[in-house]
Protein backbone atom coordinates (compact mmCIF):
# COMPACT_ATOMS: atom_id res chain seq x y z
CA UNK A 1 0.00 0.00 0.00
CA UNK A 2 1.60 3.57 -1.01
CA UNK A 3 2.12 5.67 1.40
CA UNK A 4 0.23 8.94 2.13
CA UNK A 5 0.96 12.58 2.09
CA UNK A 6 1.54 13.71 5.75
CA UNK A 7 -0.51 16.61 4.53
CA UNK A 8 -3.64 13.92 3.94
CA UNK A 9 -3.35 12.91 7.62
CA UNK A 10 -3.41 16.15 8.81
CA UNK A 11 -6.83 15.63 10.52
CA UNK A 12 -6.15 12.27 11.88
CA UNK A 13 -3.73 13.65 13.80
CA UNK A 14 -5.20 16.54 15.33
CA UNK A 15 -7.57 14.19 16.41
CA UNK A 16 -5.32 11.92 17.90
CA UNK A 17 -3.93 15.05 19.51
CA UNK A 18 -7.27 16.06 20.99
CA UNK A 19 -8.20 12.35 22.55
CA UNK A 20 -4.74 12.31 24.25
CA UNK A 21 -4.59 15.95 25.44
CA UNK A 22 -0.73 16.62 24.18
CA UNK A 23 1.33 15.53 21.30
CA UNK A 24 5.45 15.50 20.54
CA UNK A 25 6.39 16.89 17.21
CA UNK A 26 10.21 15.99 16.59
CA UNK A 27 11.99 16.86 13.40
CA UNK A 28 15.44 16.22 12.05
CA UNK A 29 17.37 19.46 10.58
CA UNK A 30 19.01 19.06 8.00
CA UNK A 31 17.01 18.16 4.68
CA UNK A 32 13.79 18.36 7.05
CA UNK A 33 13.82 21.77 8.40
CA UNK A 34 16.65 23.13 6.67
CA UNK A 35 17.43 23.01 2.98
CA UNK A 36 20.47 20.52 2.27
CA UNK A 37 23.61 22.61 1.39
CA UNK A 38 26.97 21.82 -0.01
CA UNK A 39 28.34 23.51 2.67
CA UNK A 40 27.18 22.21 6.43
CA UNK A 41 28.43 25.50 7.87
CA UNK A 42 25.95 27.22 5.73
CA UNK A 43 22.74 25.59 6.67
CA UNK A 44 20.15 27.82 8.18
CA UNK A 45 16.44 27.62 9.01
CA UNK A 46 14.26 29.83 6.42
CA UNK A 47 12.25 32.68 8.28
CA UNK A 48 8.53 30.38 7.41
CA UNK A 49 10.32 27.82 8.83
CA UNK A 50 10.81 29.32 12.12
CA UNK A 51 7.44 30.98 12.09
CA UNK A 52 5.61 28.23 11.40
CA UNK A 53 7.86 26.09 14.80
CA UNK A 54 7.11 28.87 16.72
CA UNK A 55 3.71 28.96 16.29
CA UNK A 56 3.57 24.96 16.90
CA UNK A 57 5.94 25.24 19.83
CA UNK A 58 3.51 27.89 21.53
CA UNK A 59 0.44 25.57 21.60
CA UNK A 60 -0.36 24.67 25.10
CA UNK A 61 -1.10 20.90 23.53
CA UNK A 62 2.21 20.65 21.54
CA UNK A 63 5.95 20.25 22.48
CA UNK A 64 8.53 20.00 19.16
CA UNK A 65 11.62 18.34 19.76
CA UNK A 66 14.87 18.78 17.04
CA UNK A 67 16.94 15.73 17.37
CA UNK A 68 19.90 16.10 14.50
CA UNK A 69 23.32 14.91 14.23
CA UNK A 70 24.79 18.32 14.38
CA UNK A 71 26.56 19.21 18.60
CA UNK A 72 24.04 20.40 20.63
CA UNK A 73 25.41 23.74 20.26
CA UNK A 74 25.42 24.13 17.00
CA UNK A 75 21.72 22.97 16.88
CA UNK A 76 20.80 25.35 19.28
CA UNK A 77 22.37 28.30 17.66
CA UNK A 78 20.84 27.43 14.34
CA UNK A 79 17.25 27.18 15.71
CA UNK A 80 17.71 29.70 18.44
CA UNK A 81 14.37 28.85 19.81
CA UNK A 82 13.70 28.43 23.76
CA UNK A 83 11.31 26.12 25.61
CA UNK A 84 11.67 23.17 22.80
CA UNK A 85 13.59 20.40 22.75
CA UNK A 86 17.27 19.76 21.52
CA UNK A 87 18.99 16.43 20.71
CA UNK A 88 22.24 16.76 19.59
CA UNK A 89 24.40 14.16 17.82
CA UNK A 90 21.69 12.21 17.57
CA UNK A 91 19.92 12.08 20.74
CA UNK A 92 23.39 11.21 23.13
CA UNK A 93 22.80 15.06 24.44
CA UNK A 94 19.73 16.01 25.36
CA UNK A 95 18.29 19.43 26.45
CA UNK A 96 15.11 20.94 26.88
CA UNK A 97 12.10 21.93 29.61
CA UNK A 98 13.34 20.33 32.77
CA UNK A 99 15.84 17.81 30.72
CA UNK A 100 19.70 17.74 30.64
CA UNK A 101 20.98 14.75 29.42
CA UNK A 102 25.00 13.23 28.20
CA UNK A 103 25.08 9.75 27.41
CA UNK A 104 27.49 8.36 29.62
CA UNK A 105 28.75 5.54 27.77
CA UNK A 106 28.91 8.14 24.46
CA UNK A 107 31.15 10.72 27.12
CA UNK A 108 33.90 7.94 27.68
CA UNK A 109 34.45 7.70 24.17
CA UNK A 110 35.29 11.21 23.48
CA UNK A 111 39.04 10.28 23.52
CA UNK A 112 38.10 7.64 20.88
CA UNK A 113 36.42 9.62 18.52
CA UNK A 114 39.14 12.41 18.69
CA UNK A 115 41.97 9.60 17.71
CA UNK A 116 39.48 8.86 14.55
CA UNK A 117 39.35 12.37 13.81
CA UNK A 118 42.92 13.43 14.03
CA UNK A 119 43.85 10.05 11.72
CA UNK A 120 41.41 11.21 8.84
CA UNK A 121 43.05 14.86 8.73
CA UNK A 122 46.48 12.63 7.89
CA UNK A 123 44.41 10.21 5.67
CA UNK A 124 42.68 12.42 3.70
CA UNK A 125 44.39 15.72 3.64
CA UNK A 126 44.67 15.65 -0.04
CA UNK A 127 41.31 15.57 -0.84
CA UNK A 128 39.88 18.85 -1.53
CA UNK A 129 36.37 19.50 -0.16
CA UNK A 130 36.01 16.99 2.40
CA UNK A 131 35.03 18.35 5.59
CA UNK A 132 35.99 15.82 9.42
CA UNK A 133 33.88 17.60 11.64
CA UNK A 134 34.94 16.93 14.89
CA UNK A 135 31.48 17.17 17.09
CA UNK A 136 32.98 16.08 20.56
CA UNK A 137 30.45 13.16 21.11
CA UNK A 138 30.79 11.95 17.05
CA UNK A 139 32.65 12.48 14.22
CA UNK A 140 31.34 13.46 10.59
CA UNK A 141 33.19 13.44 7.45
CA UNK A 142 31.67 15.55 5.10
CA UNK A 143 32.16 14.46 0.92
CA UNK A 144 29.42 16.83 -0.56
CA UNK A 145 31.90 19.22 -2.08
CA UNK A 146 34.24 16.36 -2.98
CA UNK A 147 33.83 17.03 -7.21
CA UNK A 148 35.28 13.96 -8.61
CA UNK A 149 32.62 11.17 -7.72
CA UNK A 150 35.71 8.33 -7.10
CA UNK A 151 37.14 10.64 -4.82
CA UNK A 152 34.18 10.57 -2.89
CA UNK A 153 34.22 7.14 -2.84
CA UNK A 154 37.88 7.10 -1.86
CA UNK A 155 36.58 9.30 1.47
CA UNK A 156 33.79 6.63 2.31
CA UNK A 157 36.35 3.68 1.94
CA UNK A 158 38.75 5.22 4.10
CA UNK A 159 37.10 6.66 6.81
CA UNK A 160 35.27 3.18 7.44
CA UNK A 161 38.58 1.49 7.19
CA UNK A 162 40.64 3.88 9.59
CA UNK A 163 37.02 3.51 11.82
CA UNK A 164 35.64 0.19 11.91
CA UNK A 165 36.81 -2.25 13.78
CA UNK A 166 37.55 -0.11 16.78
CA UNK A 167 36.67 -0.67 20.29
CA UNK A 168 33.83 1.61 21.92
CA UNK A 169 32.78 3.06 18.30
CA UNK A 170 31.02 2.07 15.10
CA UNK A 171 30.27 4.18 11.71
CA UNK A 172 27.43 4.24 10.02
CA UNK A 173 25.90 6.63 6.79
CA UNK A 174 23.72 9.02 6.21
CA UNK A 175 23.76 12.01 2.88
CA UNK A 176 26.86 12.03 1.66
CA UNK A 177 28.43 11.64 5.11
CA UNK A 178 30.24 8.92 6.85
CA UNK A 179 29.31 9.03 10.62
CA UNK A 180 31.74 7.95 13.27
CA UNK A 181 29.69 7.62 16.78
CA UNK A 182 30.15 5.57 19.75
CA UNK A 183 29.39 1.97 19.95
CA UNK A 184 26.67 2.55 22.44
CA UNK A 185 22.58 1.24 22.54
CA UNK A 186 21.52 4.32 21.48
CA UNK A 187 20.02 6.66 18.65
CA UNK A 188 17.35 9.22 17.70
CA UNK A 189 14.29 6.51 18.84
CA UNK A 190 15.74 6.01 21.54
CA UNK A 191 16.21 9.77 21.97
CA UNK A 192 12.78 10.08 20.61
CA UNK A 193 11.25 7.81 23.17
CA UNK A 194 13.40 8.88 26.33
CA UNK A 195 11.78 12.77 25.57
CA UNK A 196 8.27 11.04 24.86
CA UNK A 197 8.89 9.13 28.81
CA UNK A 198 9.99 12.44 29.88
CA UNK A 199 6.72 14.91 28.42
CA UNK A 200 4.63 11.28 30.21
CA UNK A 201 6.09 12.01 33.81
CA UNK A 202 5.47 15.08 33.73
CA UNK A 203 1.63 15.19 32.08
CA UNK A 204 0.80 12.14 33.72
CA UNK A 205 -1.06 10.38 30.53
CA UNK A 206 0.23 9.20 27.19
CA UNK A 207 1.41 11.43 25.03
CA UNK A 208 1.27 10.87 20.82
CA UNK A 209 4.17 11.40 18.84
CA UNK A 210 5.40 12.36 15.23
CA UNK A 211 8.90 12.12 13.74
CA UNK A 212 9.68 13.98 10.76
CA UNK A 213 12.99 13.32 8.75
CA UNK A 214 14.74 12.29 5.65
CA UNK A 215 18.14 10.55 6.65
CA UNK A 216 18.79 7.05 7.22
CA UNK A 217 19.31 7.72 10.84
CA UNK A 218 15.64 9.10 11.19
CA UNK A 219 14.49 5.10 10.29
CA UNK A 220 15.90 4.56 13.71
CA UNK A 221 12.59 6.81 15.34
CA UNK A 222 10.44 5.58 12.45
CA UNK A 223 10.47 2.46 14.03
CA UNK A 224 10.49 3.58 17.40
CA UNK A 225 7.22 5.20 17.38
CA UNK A 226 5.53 2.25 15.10
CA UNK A 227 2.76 1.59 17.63
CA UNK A 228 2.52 4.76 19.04
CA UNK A 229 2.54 7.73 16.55
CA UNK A 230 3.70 8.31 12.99
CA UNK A 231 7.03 8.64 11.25
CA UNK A 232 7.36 10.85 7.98
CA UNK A 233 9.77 10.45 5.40
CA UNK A 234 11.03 14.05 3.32
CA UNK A 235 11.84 12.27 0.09
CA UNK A 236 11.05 13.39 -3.45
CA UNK A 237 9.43 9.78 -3.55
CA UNK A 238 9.15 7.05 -0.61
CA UNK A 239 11.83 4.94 0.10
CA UNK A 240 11.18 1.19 -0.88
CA UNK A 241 12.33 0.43 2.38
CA UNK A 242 10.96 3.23 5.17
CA UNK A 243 9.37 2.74 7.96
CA UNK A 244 8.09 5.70 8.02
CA UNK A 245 3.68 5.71 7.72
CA UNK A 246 3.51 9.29 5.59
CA UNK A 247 5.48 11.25 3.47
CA UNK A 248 6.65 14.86 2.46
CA UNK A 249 8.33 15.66 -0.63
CA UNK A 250 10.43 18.55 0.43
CA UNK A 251 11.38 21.25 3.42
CA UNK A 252 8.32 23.27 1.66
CA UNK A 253 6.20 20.59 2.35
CA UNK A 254 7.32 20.06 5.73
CA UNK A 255 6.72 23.85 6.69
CA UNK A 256 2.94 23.20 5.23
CA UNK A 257 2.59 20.57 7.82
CA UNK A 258 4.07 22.11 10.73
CA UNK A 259 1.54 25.30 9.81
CA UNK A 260 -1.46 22.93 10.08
CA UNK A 261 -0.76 21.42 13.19
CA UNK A 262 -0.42 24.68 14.42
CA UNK A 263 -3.60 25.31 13.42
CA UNK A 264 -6.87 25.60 16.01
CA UNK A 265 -8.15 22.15 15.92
């Protein structure tokens, strides 16, 4: 069965909202809320963007939640909006309404994922336009702006073989990015859920969920909230594979659907 537009579910769930008296929004940044770039650095949140999250995030019914693999700080700063929720490299650091949170397994590896980082400056210093972003808690390497398409290739094939293998982390993929993280039970459903137990504490009754994202890392709170809310895959067309229950075809599209939750209803 195809899957439907997020906006075509629209009223289902504002109706879920209403039975269960609150609802979590969380969205991934990049390629969800912000356009994808060539240049990481440059990413930014479009003004209707951040209108339409503010306007979400001030509904007594609704808490949004940005979970991204960008640091914590860098989220932040892009997004620059209080009284939501932040999960930084993908969920291990966690911030928000009555919520600190550091992984502690991810914090031991810092020394780890430094060694990675400083071996890939060596490795692939002679590639022009590939970016080892050092986040603390993981490690991206960036091959976007890498021109020459075996090039690219030669970045993926060497950061997993100066990566894998090691004790306390493991790499995985996402958009033209090789992600080095520690080799710990955890990822954004898990951070997902962990907010979701949080928002329950504190409310006292369930609370219904929505994930909104277009990486392969953003499968991981597809599936977490299978059961319990929706997932929705930003893809031009739906992955063969998602298990996501709606999609969006673009940031545009995502914006719409942030608007119309915000709505009255």
């Amino acid at each position: 069965m195809p899957l439907p537009f997020a906006l075509d579910r629209i009223e289902s769930w504002q109706t879920a909202r209403r039975r269960a008296g609150r609802m979590l929004v969380a969205l991934d940044f990049d390629g969800t809320l912000a356009p994808i770039v060539e240049d990481p650095g440059r990413a930014a949140l479009p003004p209707a963007t951040r209108a339409a999250l503010e306007r979400l995030a001030a509904r007594p019914d609704t808490d949004v939640a940005i979970i991204s693999g960008r640091a914590l700080e860098d989220l932040r700063a892009r997004v620059g909006l209080e009284e939501i929720y932040y999960g930084g490299n993908h969920g291990l650091e966690i911030e928000g309404p009555g919520v600190q949170r550091v992984h502690e397994g991810a914090a031991a590896s810092r020394r780890r994922i430094a060694a990675c980082a400083e071996l890939l400056r060596k490795r692939l210093s002679s590639i022009e336009g590939v970016e080892i972003e050092d986040k603390g808690l993981t490690l991206s390497v960036h091959y976007r702006r890498v021109a020459r398409r075996e090039e690219a290739e030669r970045v993926r094939v060497v950061a997993r073989a100066a990566c894998e293998g090691r004790e306390g982390v493991k790499v995985t993929e996402g958009k033209a990015v090789v992600e080095v993280r520690p080799d710990v039970d955890w990822d954004k459903g898990r951070a997902t859920r962990f907010i979701l137990a949080a928002l329950e504490a504190g409310a006292g009754t369930g609370v219904v969920a929505i994930f909104i994202g277009d990486d392969r890392t953003d499968e991981d709170a597809f599936r977490a909230l299978r059961g319990r809310g929706d997932g929705v895959v930003v893809a031009p067309a739906p992955p063969p594979d998602t298990a996501a229950t709606a999609w969006a075809r673009s940031t545009e599209e995502v914006v719409a659907v942030l608007e119309a939750l915000a709505e009255p209803g």
